[in-house]
N, C-alpha and C. Protein backbone atom coordinates (compact mmCIF):
# COMPACT_ATOMS: atom_id res chain seq x y z
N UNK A 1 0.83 -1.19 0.00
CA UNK A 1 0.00 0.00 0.00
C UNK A 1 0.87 1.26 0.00
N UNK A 2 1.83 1.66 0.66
CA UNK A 2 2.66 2.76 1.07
C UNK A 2 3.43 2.95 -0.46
N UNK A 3 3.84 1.78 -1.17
CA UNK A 3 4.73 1.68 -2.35
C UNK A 3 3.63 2.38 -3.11
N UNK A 4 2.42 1.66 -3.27
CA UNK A 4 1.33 2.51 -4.65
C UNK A 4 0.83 3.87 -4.24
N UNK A 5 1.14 4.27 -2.90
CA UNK A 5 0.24 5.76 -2.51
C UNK A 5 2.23 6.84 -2.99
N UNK A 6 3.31 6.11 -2.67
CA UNK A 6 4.21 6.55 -2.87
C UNK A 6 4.52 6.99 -4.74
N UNK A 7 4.34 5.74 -5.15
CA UNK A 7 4.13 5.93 -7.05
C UNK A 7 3.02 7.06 -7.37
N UNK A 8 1.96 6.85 -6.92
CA UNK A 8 0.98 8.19 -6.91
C UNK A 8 1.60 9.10 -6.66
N UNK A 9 2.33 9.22 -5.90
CA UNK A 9 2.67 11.05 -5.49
C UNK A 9 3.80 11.47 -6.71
N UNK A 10 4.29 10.38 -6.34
CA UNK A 10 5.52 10.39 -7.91
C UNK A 10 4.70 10.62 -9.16
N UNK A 11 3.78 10.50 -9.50
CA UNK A 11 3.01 10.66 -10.98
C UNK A 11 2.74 11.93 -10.54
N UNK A 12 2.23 12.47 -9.44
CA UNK A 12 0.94 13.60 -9.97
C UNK A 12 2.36 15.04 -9.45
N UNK A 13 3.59 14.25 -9.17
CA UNK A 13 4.64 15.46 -8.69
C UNK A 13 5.45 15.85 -10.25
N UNK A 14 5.23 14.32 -11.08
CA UNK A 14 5.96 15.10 -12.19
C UNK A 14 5.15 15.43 -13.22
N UNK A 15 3.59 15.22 -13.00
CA UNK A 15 2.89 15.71 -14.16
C UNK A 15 2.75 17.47 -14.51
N UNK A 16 2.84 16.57 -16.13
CA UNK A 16 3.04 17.96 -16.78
C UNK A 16 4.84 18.58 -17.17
N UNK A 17 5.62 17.54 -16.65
CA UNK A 17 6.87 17.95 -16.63
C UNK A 17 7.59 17.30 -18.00
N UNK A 18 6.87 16.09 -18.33
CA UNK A 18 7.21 15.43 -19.46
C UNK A 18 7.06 16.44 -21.01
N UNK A 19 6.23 17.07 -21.25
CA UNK A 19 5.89 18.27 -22.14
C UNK A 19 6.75 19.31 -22.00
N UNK A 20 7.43 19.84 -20.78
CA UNK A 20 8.46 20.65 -21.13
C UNK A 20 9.66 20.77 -21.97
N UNK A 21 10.07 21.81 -22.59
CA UNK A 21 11.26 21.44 -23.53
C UNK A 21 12.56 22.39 -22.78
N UNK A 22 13.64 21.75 -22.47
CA UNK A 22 14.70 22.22 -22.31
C UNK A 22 15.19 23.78 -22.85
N UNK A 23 14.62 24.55 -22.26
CA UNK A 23 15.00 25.99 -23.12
C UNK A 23 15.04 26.89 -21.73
N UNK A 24 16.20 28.30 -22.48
CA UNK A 24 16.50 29.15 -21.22
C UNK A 24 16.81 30.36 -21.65
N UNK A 25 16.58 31.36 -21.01
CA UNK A 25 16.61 32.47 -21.00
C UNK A 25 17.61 32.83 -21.63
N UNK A 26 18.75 33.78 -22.55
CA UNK A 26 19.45 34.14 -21.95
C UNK A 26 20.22 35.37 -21.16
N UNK A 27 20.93 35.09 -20.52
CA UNK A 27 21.91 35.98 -19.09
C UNK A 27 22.92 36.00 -19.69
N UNK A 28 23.41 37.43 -19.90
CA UNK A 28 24.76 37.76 -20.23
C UNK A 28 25.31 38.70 -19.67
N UNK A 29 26.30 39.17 -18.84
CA UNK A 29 26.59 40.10 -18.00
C UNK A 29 28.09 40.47 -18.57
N UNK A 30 28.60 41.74 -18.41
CA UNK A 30 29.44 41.85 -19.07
C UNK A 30 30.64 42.03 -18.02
N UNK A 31 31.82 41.12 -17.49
CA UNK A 31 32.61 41.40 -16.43
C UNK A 31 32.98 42.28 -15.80
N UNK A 32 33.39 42.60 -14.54
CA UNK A 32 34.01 43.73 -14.08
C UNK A 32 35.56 43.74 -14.87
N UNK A 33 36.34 44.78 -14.94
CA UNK A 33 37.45 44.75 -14.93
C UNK A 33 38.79 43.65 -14.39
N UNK A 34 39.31 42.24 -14.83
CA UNK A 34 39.95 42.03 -14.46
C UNK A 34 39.34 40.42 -13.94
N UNK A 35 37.91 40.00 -14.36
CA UNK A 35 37.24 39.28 -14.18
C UNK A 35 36.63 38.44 -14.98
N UNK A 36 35.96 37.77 -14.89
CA UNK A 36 34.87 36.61 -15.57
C UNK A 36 33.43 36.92 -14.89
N UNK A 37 32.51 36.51 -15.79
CA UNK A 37 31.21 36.38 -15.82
C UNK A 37 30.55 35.01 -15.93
N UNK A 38 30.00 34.23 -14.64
CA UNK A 38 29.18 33.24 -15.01
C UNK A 38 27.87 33.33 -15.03
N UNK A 39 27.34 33.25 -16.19
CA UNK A 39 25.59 33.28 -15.84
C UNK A 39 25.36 31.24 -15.50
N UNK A 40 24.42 31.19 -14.50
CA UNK A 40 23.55 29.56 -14.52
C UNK A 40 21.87 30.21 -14.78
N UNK A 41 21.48 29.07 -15.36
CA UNK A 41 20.27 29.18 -15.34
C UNK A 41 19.87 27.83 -15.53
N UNK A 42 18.46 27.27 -14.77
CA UNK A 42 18.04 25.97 -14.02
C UNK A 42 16.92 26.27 -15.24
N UNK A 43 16.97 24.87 -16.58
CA UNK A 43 16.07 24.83 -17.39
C UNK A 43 14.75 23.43 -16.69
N UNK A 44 14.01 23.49 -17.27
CA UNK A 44 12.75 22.35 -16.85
C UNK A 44 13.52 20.90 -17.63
N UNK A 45 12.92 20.37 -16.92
CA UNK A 45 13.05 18.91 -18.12
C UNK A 45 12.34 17.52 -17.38
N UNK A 46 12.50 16.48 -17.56
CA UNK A 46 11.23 15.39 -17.27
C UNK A 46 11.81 14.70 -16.08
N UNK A 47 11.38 15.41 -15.00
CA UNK A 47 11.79 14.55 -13.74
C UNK A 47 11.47 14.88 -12.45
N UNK A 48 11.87 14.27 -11.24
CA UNK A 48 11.04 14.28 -9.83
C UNK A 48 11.57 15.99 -9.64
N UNK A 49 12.65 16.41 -9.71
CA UNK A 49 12.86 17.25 -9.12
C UNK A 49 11.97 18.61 -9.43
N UNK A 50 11.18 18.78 -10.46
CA UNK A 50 10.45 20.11 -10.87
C UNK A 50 10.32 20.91 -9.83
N UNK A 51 10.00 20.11 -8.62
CA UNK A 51 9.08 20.98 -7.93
C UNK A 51 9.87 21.52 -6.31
N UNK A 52 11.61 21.08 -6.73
CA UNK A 52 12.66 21.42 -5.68
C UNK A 52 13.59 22.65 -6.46
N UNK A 53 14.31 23.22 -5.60
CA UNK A 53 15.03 24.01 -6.15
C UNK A 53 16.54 23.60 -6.44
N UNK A 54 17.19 24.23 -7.50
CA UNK A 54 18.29 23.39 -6.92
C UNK A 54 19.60 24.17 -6.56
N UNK A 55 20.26 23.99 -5.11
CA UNK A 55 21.76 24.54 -5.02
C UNK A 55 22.98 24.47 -5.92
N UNK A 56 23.21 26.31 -6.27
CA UNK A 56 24.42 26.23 -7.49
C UNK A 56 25.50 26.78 -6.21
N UNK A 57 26.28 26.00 -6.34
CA UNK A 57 27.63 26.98 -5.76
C UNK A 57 28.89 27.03 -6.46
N UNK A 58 29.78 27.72 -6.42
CA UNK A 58 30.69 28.36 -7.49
C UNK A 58 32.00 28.33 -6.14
N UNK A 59 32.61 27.95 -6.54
CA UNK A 59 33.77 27.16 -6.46
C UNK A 59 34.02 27.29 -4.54
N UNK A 60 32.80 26.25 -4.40
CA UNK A 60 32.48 25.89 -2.98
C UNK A 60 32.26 26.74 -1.76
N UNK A 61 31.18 27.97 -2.71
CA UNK A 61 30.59 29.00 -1.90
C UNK A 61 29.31 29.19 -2.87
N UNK A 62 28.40 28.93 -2.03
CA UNK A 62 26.79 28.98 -2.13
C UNK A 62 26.16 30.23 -3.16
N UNK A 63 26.39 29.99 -4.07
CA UNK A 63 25.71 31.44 -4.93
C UNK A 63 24.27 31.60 -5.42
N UNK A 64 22.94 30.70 -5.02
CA UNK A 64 21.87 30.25 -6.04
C UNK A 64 21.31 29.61 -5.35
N UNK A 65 20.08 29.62 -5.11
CA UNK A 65 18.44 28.25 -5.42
C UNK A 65 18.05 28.73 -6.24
N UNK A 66 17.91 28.04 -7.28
CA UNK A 66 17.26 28.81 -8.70
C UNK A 66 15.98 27.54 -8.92
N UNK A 67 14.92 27.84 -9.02
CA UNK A 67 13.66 26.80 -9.42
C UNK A 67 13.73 26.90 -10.78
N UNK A 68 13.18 26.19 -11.41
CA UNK A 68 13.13 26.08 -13.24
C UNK A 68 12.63 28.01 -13.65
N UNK A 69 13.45 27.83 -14.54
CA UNK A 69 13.75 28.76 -15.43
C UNK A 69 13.97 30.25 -14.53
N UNK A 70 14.63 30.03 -13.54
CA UNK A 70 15.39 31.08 -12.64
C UNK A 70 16.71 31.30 -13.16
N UNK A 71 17.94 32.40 -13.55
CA UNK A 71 19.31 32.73 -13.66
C UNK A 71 19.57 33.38 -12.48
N UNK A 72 21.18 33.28 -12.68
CA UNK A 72 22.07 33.83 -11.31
C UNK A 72 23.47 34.30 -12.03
N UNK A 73 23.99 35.49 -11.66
CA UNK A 73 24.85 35.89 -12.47
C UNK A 73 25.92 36.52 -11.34
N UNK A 74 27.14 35.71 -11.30
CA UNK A 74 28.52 36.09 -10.59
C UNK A 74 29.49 36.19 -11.25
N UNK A 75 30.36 37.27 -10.75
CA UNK A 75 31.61 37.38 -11.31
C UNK A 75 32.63 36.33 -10.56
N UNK A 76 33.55 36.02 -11.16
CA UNK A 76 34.89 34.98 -10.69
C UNK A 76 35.99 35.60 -11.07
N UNK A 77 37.26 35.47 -10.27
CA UNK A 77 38.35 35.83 -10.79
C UNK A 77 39.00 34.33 -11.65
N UNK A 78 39.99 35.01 -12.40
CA UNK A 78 40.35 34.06 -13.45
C UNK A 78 41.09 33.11 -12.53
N UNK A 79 40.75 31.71 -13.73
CA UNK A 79 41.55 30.26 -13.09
C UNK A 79 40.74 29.39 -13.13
N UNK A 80 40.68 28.20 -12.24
CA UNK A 80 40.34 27.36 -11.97
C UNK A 80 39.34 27.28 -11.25
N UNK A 81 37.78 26.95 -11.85
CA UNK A 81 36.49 26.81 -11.17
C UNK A 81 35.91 25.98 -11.43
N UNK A 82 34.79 25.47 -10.50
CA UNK A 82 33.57 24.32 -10.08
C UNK A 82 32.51 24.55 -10.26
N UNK A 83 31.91 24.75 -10.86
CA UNK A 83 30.35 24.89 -10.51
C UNK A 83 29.64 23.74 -9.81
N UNK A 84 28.92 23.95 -8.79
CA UNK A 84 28.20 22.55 -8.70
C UNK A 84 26.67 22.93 -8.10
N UNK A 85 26.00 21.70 -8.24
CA UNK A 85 24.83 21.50 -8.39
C UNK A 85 24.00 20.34 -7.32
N UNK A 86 23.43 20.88 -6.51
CA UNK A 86 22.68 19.76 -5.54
C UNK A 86 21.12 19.86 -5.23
N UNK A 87 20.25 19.00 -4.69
CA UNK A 87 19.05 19.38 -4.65
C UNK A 87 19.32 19.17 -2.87
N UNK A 88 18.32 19.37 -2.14
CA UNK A 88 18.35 18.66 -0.53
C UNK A 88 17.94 17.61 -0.29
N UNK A 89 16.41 17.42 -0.91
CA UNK A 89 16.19 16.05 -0.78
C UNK A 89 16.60 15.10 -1.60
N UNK A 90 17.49 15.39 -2.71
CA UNK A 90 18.04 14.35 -3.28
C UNK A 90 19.14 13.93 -3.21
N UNK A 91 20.16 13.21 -3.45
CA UNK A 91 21.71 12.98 -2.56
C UNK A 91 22.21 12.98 -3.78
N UNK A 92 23.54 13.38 -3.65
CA UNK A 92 24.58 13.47 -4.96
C UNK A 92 25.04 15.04 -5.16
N UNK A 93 25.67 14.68 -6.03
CA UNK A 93 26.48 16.53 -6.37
C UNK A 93 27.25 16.37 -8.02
N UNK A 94 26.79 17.17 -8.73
CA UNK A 94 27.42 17.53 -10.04
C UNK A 94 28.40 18.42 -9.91
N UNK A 95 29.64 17.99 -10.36
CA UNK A 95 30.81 19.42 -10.37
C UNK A 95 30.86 19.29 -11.99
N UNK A 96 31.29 20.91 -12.52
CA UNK A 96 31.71 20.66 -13.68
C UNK A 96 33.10 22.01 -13.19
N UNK A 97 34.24 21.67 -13.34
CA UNK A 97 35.44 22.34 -13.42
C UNK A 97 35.47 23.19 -15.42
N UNK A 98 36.10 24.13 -15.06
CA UNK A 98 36.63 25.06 -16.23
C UNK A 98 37.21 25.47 -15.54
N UNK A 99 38.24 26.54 -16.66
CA UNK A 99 39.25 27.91 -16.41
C UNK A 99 38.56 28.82 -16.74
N UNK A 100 38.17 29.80 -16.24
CA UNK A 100 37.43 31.23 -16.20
C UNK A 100 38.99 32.34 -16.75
N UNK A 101 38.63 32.71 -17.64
CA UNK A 101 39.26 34.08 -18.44
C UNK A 101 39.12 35.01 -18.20
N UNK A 102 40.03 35.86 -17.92
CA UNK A 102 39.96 37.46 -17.50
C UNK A 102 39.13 38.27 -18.74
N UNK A 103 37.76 38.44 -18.84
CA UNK A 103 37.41 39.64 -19.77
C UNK A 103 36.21 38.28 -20.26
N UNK A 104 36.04 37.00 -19.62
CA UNK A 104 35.14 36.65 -20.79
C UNK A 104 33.80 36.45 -19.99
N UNK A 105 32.64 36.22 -20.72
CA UNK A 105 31.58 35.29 -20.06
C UNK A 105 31.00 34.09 -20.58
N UNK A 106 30.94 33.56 -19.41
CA UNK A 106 30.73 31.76 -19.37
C UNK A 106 28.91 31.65 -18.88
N UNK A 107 28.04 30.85 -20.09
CA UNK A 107 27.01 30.45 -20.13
C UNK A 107 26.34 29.15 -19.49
N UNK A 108 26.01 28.58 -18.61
CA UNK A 108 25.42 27.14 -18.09
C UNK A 108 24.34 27.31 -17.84
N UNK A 109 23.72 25.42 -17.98
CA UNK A 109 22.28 25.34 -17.85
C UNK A 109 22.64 24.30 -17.00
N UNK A 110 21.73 24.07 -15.97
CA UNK A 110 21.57 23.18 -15.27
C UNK A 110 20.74 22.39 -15.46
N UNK A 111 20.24 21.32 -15.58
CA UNK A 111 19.24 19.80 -16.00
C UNK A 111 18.73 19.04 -15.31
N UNK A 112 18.16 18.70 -15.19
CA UNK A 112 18.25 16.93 -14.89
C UNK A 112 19.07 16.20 -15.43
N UNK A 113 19.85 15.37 -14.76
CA UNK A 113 20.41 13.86 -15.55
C UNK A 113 19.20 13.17 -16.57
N UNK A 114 19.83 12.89 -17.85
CA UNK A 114 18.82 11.80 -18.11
C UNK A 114 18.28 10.71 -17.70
N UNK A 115 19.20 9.90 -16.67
CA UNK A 115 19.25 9.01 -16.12
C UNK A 115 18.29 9.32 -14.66
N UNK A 116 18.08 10.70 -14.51
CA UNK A 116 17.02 11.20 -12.92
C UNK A 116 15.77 10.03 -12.96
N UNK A 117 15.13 10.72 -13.98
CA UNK A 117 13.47 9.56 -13.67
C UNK A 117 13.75 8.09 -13.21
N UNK A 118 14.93 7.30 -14.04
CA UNK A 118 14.92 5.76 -14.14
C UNK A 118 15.36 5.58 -12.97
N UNK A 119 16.73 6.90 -12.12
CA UNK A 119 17.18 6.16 -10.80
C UNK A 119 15.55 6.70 -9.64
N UNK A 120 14.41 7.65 -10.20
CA UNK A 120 13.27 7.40 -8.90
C UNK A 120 12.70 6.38 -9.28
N UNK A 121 12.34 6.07 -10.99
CA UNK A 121 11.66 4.73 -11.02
C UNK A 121 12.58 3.13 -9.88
N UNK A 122 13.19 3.23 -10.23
CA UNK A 122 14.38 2.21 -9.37
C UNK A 122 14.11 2.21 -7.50
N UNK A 123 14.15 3.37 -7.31
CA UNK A 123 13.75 3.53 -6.00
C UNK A 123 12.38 3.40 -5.46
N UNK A 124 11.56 3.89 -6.23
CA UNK A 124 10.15 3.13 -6.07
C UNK A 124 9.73 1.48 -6.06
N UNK A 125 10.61 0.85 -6.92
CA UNK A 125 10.15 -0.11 -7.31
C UNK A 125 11.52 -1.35 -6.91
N UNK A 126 12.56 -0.68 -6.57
CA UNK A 126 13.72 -1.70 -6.14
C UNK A 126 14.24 -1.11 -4.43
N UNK A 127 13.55 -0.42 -3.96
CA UNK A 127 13.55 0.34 -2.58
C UNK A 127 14.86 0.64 -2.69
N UNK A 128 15.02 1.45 -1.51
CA UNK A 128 16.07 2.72 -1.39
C UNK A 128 17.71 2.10 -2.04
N UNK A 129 17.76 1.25 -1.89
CA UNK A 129 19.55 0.88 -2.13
C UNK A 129 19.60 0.62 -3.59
N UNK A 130 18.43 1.09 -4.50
CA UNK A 130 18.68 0.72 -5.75
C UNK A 130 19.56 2.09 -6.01
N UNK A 131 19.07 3.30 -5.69
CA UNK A 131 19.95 4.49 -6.04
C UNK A 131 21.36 4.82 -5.39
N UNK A 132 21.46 3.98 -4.18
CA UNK A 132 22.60 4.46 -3.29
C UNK A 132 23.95 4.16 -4.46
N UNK A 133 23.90 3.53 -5.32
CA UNK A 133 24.84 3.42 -6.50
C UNK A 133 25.23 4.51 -7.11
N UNK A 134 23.95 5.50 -7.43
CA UNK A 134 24.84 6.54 -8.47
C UNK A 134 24.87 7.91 -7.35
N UNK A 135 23.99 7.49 -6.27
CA UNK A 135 24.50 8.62 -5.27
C UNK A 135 26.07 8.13 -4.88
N UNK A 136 26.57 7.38 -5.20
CA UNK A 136 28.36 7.03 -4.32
C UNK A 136 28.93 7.42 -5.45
N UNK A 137 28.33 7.85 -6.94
CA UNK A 137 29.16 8.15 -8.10
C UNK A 137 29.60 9.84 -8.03
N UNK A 138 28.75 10.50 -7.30
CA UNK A 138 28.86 12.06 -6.89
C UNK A 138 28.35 13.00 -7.98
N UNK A 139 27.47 11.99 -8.86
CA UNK A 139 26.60 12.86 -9.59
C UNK A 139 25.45 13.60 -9.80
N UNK A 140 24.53 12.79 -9.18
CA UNK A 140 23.24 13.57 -8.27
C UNK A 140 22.60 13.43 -9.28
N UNK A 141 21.33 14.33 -9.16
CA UNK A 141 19.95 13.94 -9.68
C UNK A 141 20.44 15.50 -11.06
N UNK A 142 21.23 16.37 -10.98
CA UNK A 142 21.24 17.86 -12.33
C UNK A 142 22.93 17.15 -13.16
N UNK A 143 22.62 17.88 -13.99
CA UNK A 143 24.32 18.30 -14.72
C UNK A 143 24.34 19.51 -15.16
N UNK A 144 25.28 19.85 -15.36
CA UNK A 144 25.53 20.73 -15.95
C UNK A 144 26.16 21.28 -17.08
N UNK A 145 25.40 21.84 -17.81
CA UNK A 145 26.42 22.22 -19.55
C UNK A 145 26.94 23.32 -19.66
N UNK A 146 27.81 23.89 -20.48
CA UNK A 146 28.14 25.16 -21.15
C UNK A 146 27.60 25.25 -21.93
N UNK A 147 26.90 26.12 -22.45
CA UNK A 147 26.79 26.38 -23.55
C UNK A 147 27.29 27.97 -24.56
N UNK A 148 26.64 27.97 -25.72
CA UNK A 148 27.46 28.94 -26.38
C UNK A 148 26.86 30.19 -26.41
C-alpha cells in the first residue's frame, strides 16, 4: 500500500513535466574589470525534481536556489572553477570544473540527468539501495552544460 500511494505522489509530482522542452533564458553580463562572468540558469526537463530548487555553488561557496527557469549571475576571478549543483532532498552533487578568463563570459544550464526519472523509477520499485549506486558516483539527480 505505502509503495502505490508513494508511485501516486511520484506521478501527480511530475505531471506535466514530461511536455516541457529544455529551453532558457538568456543571461549575459558583461565582467568587471579584471574578471569573468558566469551566468547559470536551471532549465525544466522530465523529472522528480520540478518541484525542488536546486543549489548552485561556485567554487564551494553557495551562490543560487534557482527553481526552473530562474538565472544567477557572478563574477569569478580568473583560473580554476567548479560549478556545482545539488538538490536537498536528493543525494549526490554535479561538479563541472573550467578555467574562467579574464574579460570573458561563461554560459550554463543546469538539467536533470537523463538518467534522474529511471534512478526514482528504481527507488520506487527496487527500494532505497537501488539508487545508493549513483549517489556514491557524486553525480546527483542535475548536470551541468556550457553552452554557447
Amino acid at each position: 500500500m505505502a509503495r502505490e500511494l508513494f508511485a501516486l505522489i511520484l506521478a501527480l509530482a511530475t505531471a506535466g513535466c514530461a511536455t516541457q522542452e529544455a529551453t532558457f533564458t538568456e543571461v549575459v553580463q558583461r565582467p568587471p574589470p579584471g574578471m569573468a562572468s558566469v551566468s547559470i540558469t536551471r532549465v525544466a526537463g522530465n523529472y522528480f525534481g520540478a518541484l525542488l530548487s536546486a543549489s548552485i555553488e561556485l567554487n564551494s561557496a553557495k551562490v543560487a536556489e534557482l527553481a526552473i527557469g530562474q538565472s544567477h549571475v557572478v563574477s569569478v576571478p580568473p583560473g580554476a572553477t567548479v560549478i556545482s549543483a545539488t538538490m536537498s532532498t536528493i543525494s549526490g552533487r554535479y561538479d563541472l570544473h573550467f578555467t574562467a578568463e579574464r574579460g570573458k563570459s561563461y554560459r550554463f544550464v543546469v538539467s536533470p540527468r537523463a538518467t534522474t526519472a529511471a534512478l526514482i523509477g528504481a527507488a520506487v520499485l527496487g527500494g532505497p539501495g537501488a539508487v545508493l549506486g549513483t549517489a556514491a558516483e557524486g553525480n546527483g539527480p542535475l548536470e551541468i552544460r556550457q553552452v554557447q
